[in-house]
Protein backbone atom coordinates (compact mmCIF):
# COMPACT_ATOMS: atom_id res chain seq x y z
CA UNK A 1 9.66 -20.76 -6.51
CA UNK A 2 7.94 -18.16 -8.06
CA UNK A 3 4.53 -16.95 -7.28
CA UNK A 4 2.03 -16.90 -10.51
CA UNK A 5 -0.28 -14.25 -9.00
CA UNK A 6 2.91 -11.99 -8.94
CA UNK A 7 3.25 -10.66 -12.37
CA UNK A 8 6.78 -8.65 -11.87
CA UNK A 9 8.49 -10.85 -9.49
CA UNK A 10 11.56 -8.51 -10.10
CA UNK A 11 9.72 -5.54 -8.48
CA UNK A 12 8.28 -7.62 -6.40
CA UNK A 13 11.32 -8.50 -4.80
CA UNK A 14 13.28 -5.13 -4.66
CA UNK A 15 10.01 -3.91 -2.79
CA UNK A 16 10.07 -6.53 -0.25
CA UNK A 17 13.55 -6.39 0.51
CA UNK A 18 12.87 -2.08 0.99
CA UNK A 19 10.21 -3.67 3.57
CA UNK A 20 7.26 -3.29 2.12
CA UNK A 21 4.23 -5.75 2.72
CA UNK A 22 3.79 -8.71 0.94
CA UNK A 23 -0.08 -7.22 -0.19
CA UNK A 24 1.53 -3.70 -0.98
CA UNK A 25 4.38 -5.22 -2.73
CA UNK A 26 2.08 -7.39 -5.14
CA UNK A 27 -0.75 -4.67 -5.72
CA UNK A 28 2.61 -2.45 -6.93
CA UNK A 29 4.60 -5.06 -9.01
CA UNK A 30 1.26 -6.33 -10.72
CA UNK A 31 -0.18 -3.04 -11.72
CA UNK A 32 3.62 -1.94 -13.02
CA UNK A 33 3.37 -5.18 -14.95
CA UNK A 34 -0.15 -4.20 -16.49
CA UNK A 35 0.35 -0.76 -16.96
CA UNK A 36 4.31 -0.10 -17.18
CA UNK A 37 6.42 0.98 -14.33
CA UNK A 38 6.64 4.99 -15.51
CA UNK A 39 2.51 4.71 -15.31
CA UNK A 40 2.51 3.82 -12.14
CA UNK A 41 5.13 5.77 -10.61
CA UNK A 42 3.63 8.99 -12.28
CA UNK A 43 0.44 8.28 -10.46
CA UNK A 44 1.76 8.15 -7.14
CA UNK A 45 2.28 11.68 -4.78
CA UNK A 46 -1.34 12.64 -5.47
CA UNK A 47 -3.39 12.12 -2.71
CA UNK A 48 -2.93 14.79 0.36
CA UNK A 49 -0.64 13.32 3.59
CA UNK A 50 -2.54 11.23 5.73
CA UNK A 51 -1.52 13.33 9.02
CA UNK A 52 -4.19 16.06 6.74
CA UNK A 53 -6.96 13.16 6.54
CA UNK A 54 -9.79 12.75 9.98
CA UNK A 55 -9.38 10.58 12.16
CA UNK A 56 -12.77 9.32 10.45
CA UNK A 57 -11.29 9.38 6.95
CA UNK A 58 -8.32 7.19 7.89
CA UNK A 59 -10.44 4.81 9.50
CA UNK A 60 -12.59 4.18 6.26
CA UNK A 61 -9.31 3.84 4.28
CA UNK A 62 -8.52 1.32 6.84
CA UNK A 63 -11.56 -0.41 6.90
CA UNK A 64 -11.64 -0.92 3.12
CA UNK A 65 -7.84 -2.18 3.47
CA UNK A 66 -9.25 -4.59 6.42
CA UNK A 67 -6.38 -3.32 9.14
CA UNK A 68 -7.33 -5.18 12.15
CA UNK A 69 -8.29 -3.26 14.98
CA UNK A 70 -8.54 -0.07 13.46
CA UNK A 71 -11.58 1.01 15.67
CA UNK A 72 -9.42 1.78 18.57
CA UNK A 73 -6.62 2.95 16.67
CA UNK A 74 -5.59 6.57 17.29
CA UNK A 75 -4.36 8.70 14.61
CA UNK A 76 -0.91 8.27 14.36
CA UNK A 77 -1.55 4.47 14.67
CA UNK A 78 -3.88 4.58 11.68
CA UNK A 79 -1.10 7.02 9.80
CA UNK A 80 0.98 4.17 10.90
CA UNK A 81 -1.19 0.87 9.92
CA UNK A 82 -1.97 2.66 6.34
CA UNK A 83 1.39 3.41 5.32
CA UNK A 84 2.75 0.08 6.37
CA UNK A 85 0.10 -1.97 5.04
């Protein structure tokens, strides 16, 4: 049955099944939806790699993602929790 809060269930799919999270895989399809998919892909590949961010800077990413336990996280398991999230 199809979820009404997912507004490109197509997408939606395809980016589960690549193993994306269910959150990451909704916040994707629905702004493609809203904004068309070449908008959104254009967007992406601007922000600098996380293994460049502080330790402090990837914990405030994390924080306003709410990743559990991300106060005792090191770096590479923030690096980790973000890009799996």
């Amino acid at each position: 049955m199809p979820n009404p809060s997912i507004k490109d269930e197509e997408l939606y799919r395809k980016l589960r099944d690549e193993g994306d999270s269910k959150e990451k895989a909704a916040r994707i399809a629905n702004a493609s939806a809203k904004e068309g998919r070449s908008e959104v892909g254009a967007r992406g590949g601007r922000a600098a790699s996380y293994e460049e961010w502080t330790v402090e800077d990837l914990r405030k990413r994390a924080s306003e993602l709410d990743i559990d336990g991300r106060s005792s996280m090191s770096k590479d398991e923030l690096v980790n929790a973000l890009r799996n999230h």
